[in-house]
PDB file of N, CA and C in Angstrom:
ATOM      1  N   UNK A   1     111.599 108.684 139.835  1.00  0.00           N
ATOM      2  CA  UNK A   1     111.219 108.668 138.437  1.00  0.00           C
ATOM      3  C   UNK A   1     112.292 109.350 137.584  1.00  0.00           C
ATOM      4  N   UNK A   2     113.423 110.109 137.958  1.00  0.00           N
ATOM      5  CA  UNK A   2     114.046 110.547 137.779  1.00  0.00           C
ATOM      6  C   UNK A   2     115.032 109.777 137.189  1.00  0.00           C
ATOM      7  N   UNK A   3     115.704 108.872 137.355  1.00  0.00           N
ATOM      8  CA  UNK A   3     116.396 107.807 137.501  1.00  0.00           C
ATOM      9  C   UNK A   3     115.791 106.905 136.340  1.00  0.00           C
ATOM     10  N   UNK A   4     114.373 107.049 135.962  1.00  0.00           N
ATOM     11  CA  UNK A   4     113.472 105.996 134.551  1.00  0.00           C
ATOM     12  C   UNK A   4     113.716 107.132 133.494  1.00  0.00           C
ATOM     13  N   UNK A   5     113.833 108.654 133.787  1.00  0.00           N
ATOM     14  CA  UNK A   5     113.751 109.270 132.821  1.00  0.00           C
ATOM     15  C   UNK A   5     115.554 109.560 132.312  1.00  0.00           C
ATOM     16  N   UNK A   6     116.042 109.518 133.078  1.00  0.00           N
ATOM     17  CA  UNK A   6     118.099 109.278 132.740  1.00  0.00           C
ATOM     18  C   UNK A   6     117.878 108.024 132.101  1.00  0.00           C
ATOM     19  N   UNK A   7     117.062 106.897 132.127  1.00  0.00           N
ATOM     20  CA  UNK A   7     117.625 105.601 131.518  1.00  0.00           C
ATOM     21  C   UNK A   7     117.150 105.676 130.331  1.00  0.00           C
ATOM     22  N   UNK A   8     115.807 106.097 129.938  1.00  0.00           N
ATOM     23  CA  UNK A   8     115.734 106.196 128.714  1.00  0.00           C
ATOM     24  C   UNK A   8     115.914 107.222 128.111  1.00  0.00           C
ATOM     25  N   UNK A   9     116.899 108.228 128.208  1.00  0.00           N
ATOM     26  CA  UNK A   9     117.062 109.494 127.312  1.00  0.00           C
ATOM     27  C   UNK A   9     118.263 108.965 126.720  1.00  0.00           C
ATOM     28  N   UNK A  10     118.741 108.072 126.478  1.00  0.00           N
ATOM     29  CA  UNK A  10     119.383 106.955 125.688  1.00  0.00           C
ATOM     30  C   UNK A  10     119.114 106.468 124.229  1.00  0.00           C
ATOM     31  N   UNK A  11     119.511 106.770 123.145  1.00  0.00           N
ATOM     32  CA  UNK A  11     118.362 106.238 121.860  1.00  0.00           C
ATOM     33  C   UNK A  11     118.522 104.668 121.991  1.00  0.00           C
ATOM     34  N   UNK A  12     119.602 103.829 122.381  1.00  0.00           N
ATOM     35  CA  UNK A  12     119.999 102.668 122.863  1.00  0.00           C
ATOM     36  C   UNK A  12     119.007 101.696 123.864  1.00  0.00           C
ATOM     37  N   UNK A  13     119.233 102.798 124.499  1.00  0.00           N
ATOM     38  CA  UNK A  13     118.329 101.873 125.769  1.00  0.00           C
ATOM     39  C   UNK A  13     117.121 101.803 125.162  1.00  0.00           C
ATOM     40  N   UNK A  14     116.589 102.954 124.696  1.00  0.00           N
ATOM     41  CA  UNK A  14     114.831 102.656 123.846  1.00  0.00           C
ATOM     42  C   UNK A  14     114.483 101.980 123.209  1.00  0.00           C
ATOM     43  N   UNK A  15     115.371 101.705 122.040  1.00  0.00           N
ATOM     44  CA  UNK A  15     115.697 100.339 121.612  1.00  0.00           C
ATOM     45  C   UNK A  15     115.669  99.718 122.096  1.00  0.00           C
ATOM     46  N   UNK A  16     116.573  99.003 122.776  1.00  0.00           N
ATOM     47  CA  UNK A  16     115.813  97.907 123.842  1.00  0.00           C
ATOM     48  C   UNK A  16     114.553  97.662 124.704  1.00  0.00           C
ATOM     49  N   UNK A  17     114.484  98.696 125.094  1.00  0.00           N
ATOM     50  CA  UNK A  17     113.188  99.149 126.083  1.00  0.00           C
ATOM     51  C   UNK A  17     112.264  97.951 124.638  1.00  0.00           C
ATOM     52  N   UNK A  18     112.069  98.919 123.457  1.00  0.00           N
ATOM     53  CA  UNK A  18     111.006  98.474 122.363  1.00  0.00           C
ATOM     54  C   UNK A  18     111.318  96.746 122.310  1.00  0.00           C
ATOM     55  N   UNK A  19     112.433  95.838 121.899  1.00  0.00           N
ATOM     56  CA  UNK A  19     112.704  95.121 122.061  1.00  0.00           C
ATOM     57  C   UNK A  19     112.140  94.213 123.003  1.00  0.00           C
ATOM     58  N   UNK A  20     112.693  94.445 124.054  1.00  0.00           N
ATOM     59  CA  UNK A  20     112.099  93.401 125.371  1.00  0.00           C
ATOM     60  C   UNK A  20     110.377  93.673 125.615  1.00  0.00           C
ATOM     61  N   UNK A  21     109.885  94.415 125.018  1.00  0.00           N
ATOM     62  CA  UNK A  21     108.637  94.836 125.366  1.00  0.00           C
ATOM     63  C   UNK A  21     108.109  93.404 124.502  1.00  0.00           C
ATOM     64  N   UNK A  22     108.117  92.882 123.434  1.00  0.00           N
ATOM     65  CA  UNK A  22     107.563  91.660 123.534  1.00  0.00           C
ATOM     66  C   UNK A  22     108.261  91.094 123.485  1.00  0.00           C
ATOM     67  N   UNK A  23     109.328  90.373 124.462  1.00  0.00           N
ATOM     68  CA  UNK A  23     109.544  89.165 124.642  1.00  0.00           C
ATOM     69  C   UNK A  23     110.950  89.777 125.877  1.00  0.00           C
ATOM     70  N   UNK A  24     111.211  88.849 126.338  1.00  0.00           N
ATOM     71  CA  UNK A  24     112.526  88.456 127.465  1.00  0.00           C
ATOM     72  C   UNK A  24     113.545  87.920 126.773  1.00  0.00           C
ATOM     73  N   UNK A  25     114.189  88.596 126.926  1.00  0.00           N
ATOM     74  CA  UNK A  25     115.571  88.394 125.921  1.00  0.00           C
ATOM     75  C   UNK A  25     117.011  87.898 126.721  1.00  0.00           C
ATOM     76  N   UNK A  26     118.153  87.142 126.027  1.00  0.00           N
ATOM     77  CA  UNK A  26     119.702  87.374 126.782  1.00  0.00           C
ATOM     78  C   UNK A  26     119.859  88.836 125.880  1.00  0.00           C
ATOM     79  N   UNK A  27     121.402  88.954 126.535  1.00  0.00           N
ATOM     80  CA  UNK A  27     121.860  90.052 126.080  1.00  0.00           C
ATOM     81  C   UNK A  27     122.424  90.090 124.887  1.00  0.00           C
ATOM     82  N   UNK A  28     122.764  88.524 124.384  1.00  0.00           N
ATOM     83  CA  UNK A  28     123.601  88.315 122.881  1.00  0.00           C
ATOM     84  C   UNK A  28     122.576  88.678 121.714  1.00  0.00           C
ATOM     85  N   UNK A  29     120.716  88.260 122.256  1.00  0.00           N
ATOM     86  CA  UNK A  29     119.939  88.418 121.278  1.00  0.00           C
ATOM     87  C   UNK A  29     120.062  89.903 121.375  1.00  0.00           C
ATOM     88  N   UNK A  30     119.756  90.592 122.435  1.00  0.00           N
ATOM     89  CA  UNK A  30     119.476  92.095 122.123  1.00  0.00           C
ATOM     90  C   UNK A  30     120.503  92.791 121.301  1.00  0.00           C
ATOM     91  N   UNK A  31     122.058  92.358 121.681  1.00  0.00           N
ATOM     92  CA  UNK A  31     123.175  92.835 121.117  1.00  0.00           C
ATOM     93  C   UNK A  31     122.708  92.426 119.117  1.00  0.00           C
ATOM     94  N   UNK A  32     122.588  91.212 119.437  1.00  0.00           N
ATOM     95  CA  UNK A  32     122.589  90.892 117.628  1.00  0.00           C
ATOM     96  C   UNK A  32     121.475  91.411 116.693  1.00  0.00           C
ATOM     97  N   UNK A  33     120.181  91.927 117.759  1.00  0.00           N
ATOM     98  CA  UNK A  33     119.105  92.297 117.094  1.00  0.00           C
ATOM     99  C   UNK A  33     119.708  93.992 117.023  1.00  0.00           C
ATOM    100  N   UNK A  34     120.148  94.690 117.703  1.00  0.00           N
ATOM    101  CA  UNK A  34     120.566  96.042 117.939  1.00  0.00           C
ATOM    102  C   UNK A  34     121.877  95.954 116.929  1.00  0.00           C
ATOM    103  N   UNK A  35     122.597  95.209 116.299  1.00  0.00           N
ATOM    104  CA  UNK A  35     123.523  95.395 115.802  1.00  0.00           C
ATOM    105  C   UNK A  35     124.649  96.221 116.375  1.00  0.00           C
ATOM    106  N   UNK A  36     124.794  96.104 117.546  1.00  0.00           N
ATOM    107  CA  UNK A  36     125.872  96.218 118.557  1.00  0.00           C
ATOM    108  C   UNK A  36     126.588  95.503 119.283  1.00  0.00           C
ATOM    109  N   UNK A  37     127.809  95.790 120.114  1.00  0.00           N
ATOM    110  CA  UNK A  37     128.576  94.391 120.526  1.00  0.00           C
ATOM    111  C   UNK A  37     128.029  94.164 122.165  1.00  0.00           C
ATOM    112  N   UNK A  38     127.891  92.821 122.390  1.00  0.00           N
ATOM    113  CA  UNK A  38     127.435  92.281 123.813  1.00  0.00           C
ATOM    114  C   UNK A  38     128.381  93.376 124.808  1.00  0.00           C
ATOM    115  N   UNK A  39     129.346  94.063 124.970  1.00  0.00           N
ATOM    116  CA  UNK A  39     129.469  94.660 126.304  1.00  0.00           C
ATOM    117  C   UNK A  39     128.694  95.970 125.968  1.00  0.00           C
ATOM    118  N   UNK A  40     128.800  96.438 124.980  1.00  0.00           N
ATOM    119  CA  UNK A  40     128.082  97.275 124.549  1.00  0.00           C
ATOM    120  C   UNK A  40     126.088  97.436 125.190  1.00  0.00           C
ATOM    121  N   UNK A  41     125.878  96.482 124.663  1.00  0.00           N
ATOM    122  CA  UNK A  41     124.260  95.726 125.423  1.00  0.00           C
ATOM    123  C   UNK A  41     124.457  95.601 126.462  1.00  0.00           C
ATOM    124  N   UNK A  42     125.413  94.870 127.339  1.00  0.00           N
ATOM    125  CA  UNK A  42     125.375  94.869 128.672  1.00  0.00           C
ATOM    126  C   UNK A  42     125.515  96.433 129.468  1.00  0.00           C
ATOM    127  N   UNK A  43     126.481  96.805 128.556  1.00  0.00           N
ATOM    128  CA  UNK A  43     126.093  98.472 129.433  1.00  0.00           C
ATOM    129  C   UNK A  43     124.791  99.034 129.545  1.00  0.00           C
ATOM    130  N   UNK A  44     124.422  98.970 128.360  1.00  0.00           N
ATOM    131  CA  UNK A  44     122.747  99.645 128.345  1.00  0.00           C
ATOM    132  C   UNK A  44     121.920  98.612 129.213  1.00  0.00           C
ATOM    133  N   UNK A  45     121.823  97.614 129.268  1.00  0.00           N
ATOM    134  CA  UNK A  45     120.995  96.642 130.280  1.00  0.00           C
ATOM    135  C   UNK A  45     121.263  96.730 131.351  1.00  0.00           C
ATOM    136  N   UNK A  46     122.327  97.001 131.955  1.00  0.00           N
ATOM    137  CA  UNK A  46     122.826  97.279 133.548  1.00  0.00           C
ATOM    138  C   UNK A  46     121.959  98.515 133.480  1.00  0.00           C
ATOM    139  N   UNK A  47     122.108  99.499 132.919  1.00  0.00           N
ATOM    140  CA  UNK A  47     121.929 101.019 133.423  1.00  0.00           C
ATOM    141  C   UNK A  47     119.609 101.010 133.584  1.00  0.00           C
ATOM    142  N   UNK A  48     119.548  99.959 132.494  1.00  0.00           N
ATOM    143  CA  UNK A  48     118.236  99.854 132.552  1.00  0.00           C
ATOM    144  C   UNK A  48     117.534  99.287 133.725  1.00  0.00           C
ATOM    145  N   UNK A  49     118.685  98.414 134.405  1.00  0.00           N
ATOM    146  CA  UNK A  49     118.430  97.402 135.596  1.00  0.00           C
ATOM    147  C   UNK A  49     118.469  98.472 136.682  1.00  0.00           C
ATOM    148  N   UNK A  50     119.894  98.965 136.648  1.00  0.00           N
ATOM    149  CA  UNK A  50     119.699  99.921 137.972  1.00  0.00           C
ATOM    150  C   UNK A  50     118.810 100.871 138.086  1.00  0.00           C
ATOM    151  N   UNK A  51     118.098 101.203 136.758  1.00  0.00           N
ATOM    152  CA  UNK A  51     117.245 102.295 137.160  1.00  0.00           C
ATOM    153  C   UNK A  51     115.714 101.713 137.250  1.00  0.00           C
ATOM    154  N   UNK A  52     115.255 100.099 137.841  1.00  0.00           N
ATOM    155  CA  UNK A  52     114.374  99.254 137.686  1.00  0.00           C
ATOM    156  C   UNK A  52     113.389  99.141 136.880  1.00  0.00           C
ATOM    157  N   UNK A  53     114.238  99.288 135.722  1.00  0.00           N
ATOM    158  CA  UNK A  53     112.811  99.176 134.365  1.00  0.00           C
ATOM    159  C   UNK A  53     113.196  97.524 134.297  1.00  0.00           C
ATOM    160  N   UNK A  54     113.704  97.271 133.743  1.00  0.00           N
ATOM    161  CA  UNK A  54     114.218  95.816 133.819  1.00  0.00           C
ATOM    162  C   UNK A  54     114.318  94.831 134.782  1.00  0.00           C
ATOM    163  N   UNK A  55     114.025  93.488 134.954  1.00  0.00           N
ATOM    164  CA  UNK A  55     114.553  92.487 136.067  1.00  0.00           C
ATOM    165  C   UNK A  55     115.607  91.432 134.979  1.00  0.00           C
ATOM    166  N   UNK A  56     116.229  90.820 135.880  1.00  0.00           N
ATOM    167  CA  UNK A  56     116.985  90.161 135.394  1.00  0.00           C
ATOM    168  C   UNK A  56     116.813  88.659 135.904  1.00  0.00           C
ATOM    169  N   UNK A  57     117.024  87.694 135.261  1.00  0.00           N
ATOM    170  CA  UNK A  57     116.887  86.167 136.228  1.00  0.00           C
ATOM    171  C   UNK A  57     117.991  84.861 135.235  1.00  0.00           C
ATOM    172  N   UNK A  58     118.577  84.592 135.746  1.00  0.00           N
ATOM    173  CA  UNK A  58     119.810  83.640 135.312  1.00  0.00           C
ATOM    174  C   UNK A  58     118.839  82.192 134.812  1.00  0.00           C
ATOM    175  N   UNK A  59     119.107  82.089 133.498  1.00  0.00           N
ATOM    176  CA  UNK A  59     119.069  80.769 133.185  1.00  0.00           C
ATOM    177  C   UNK A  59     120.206  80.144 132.272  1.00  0.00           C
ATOM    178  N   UNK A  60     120.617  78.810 132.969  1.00  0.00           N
ATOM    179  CA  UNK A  60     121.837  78.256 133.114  1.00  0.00           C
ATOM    180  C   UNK A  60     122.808  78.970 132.877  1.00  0.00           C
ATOM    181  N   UNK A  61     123.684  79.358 131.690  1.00  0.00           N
ATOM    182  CA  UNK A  61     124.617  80.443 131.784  1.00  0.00           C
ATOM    183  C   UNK A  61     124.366  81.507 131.343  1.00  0.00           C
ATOM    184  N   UNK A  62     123.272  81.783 130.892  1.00  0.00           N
ATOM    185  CA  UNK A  62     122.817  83.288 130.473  1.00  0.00           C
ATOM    186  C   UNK A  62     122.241  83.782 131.257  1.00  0.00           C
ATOM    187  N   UNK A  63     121.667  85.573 130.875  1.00  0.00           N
ATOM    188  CA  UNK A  63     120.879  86.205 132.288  1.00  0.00           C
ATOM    189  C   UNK A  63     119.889  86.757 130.938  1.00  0.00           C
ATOM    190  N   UNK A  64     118.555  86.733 131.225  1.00  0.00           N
ATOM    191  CA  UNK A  64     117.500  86.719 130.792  1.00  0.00           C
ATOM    192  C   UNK A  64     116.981  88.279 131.225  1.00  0.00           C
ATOM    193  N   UNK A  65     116.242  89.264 130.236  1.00  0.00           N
ATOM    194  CA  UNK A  65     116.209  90.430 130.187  1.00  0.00           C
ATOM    195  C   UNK A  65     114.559  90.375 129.997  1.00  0.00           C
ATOM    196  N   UNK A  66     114.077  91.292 131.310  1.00  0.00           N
ATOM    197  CA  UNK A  66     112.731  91.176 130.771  1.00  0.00           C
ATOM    198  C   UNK A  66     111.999  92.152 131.190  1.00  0.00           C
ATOM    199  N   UNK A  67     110.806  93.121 130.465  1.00  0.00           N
ATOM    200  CA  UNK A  67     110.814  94.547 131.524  1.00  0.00           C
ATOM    201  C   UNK A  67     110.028  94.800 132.759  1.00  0.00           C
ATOM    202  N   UNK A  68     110.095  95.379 133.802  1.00  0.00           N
ATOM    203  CA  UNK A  68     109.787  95.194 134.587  1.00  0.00           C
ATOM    204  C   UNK A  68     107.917  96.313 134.445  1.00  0.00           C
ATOM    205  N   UNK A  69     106.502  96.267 134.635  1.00  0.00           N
ATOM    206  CA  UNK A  69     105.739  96.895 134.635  1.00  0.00           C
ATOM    207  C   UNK A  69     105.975  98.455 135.356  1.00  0.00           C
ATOM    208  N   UNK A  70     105.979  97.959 136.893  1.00  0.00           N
ATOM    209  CA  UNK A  70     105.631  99.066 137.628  1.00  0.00           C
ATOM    210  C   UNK A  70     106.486 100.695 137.137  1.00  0.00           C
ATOM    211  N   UNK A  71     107.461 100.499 136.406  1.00  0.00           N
ATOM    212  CA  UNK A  71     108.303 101.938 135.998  1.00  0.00           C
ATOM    213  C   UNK A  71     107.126 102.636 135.013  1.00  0.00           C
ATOM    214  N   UNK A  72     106.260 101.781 133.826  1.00  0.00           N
ATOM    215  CA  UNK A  72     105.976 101.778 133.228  1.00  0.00           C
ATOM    216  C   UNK A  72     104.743 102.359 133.306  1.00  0.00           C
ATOM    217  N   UNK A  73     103.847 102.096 134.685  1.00  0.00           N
ATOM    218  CA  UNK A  73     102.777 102.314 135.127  1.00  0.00           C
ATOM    219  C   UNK A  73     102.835 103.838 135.812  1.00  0.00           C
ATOM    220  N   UNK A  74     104.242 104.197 136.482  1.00  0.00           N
ATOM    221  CA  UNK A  74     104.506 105.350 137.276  1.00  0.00           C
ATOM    222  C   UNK A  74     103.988 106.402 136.163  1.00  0.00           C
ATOM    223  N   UNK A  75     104.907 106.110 134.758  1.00  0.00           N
ATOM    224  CA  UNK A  75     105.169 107.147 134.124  1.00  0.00           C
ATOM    225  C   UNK A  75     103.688 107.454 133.618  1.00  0.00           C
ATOM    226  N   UNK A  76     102.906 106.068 133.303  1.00  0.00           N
ATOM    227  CA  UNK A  76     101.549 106.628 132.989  1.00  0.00           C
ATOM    228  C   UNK A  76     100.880 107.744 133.818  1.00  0.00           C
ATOM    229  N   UNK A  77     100.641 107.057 135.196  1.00  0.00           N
ATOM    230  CA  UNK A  77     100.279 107.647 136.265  1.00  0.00           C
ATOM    231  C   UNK A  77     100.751 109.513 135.721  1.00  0.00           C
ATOM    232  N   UNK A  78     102.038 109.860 135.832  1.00  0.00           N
ATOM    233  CA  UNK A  78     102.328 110.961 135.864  1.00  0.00           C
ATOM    234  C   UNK A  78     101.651 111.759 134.335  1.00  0.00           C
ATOM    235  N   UNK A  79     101.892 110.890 133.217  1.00  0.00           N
ATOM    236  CA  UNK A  79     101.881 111.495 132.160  1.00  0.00           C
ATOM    237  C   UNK A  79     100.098 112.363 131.928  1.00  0.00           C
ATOM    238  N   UNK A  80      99.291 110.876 133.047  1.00  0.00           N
ATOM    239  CA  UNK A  80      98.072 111.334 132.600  1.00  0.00           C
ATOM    240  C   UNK A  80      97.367 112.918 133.379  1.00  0.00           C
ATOM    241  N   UNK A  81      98.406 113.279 134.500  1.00  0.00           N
ATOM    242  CA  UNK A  81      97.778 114.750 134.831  1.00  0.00           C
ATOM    243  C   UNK A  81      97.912 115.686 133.678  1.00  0.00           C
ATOM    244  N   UNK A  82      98.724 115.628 132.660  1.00  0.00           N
ATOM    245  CA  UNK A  82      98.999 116.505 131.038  1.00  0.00           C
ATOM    246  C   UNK A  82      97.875 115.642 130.167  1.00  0.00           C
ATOM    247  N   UNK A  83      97.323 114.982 130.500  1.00  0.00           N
ATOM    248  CA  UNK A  83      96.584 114.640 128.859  1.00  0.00           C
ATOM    249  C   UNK A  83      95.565 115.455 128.834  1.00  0.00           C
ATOM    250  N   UNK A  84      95.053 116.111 129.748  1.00  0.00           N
ATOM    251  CA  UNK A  84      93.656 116.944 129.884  1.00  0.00           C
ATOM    252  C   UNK A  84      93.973 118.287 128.813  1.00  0.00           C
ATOM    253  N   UNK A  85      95.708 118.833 129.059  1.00  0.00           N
ATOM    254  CA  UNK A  85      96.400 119.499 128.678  1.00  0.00           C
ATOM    255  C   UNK A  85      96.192 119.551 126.848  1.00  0.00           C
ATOM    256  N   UNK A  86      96.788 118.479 126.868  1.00  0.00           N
ATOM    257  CA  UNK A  86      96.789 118.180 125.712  1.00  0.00           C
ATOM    258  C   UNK A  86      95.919 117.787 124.570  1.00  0.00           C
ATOM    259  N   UNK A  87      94.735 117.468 125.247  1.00  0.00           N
ATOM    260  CA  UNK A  87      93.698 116.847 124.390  1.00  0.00           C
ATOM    261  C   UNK A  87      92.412 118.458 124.694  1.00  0.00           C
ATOM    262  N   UNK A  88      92.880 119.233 125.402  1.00  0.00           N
ATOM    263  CA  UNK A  88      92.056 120.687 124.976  1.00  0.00           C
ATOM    264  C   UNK A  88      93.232 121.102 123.888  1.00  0.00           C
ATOM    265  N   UNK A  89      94.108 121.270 123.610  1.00  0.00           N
ATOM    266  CA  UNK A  89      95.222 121.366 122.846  1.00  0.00           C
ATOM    267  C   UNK A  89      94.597 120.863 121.195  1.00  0.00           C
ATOM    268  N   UNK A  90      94.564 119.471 121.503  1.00  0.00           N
ATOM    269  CA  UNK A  90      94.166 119.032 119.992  1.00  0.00           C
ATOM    270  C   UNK A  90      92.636 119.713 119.680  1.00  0.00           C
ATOM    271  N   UNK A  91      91.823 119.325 120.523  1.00  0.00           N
ATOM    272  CA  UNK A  91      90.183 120.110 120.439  1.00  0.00           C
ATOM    273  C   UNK A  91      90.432 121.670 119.342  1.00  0.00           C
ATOM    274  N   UNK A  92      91.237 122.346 119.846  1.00  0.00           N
ATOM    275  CA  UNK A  92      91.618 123.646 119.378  1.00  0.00           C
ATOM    276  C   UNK A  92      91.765 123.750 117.924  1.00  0.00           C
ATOM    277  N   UNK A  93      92.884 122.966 118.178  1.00  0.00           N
ATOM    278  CA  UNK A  93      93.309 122.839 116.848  1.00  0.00           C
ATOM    279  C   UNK A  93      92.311 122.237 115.933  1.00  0.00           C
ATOM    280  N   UNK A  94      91.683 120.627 116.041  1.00  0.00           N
ATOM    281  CA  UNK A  94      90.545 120.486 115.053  1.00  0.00           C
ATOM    282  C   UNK A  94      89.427 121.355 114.489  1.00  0.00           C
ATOM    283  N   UNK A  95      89.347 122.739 115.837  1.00  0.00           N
ATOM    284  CA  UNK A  95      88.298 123.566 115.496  1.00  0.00           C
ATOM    285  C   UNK A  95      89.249 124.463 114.368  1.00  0.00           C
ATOM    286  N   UNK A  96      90.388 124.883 114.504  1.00  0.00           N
ATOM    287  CA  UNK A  96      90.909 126.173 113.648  1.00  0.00           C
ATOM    288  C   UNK A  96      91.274 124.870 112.435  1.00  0.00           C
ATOM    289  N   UNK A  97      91.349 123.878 112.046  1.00  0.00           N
ATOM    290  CA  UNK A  97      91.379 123.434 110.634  1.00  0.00           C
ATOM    291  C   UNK A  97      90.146 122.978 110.553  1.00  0.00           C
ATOM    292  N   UNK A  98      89.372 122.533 110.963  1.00  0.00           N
ATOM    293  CA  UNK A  98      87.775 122.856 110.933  1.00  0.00           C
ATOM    294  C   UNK A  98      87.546 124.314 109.851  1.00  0.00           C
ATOM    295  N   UNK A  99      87.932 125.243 110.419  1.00  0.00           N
ATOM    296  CA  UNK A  99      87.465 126.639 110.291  1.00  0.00           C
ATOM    297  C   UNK A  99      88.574 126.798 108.718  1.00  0.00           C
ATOM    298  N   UNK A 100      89.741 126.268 108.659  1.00  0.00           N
ATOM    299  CA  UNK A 100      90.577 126.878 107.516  1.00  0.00           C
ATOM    300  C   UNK A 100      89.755 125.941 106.114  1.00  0.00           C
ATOM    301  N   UNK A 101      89.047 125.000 106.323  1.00  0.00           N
ATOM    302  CA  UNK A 101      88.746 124.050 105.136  1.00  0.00           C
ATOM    303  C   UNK A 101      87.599 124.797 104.053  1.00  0.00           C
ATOM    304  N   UNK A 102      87.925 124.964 103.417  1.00  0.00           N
ATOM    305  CA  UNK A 102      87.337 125.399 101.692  1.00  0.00           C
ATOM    306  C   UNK A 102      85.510 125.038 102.027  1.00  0.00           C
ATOM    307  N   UNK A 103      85.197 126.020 101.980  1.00  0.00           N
ATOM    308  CA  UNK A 103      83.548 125.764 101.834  1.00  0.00           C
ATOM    309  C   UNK A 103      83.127 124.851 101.236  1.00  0.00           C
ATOM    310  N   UNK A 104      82.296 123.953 101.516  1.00  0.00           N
ATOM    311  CA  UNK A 104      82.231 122.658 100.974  1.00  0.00           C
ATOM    312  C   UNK A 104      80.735 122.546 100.228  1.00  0.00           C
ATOM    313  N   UNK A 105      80.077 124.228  99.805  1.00  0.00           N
ATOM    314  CA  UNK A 105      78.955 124.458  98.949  1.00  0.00           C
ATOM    315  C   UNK A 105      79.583 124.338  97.431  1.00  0.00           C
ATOM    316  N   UNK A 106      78.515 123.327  96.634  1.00  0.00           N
ATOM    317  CA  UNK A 106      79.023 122.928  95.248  1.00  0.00           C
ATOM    318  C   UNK A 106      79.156 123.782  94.415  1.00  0.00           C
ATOM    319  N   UNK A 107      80.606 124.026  93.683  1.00  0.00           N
ATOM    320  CA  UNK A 107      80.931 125.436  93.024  1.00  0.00           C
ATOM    321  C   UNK A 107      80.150 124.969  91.252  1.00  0.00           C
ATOM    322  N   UNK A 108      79.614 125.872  90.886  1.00  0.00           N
ATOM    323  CA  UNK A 108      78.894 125.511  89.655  1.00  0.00           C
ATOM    324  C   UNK A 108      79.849 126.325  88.372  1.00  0.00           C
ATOM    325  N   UNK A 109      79.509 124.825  87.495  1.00  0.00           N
ATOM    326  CA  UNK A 109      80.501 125.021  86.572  1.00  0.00           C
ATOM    327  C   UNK A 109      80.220 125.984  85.674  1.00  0.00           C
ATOM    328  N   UNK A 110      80.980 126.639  84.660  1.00  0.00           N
ATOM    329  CA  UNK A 110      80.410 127.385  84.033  1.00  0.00           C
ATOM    330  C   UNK A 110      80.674 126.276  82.362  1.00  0.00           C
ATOM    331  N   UNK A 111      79.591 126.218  81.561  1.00  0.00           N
ATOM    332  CA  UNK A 111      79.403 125.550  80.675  1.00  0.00           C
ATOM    333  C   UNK A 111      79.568 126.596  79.457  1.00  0.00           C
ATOM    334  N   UNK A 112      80.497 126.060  78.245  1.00  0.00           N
ATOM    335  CA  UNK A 112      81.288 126.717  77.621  1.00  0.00           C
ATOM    336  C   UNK A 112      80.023 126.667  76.635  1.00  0.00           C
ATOM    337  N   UNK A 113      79.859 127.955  75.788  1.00  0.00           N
ATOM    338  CA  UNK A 113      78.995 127.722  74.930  1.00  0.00           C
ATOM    339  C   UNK A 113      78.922 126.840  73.864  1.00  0.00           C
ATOM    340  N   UNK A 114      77.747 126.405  73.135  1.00  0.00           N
ATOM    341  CA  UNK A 114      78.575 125.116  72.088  1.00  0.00           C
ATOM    342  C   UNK A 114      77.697 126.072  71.074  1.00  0.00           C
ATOM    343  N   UNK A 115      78.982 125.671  70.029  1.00  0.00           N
ATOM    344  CA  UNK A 115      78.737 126.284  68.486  1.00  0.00           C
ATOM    345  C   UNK A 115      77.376 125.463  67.403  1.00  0.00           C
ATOM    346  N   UNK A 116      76.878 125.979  67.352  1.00  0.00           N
ATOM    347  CA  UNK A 116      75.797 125.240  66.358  1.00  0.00           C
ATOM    348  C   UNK A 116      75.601 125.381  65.088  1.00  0.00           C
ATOM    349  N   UNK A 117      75.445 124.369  64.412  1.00  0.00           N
ATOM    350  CA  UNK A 117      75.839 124.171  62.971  1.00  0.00           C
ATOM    351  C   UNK A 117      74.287 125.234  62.124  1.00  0.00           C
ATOM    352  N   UNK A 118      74.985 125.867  61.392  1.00  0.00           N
ATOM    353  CA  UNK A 118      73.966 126.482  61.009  1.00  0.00           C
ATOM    354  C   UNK A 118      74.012 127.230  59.141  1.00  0.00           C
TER     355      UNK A 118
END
């Protein structure tokens, strides 16, 4: 997992990562959608390949970019032993801005005296 977390500490590769997430791409689209140059994309797509977030599959002269699940599923897997973490974390917090919010008993106005014609 080590190796998924080097590939995307990349702002590049995430980009892509976001990219291919809906749809399977060549590398000229990712390059032209990223506004970067194709060897440029191909570097970041190799490094995404070797670290198996990505598969790759040749159609006619292009190679087709598409992401692979299971990296995707690991990291869930791992992330979800911290959500317990984290979601007593938020609990906390909703209680202490809970607790900072302005008493919500109706403040009564004070009504200015009115002058009467006399």
């Amino acid at each position: 997992m080590l190796e998924t977390f080097r590939a995307l500490a990349d702002l590049s590769r995430l980009q892509i990562v976001d990219l291919l997430r809906s749809e399977p791409l060549p590398v000229g689209a990712v390059a032209e959608r990223l506004r970067i140059r194709q060897p440029q994309a191909s570097k970041h797509l190799r490094a995404l390949s070797d670290a198996g977030l990505v598969e790759v599959r040749p159609d006619a002269q292009r190679r087709i970019y598409a992401l692979r699940a299971k990296p995707f599923q690991e990291i869930d897997g791992w992330l979800e032993r911290y959500r317990s973490v984290f979601e007593e974390q938020f609990e906390r917090l909703d209680q202490v801005l809970e607790e900072l919010q302005p008493s919500k008993k109706p403040i009564k106005e004070k009504r200015k005296p009115t002058r009467g014609r006399g």
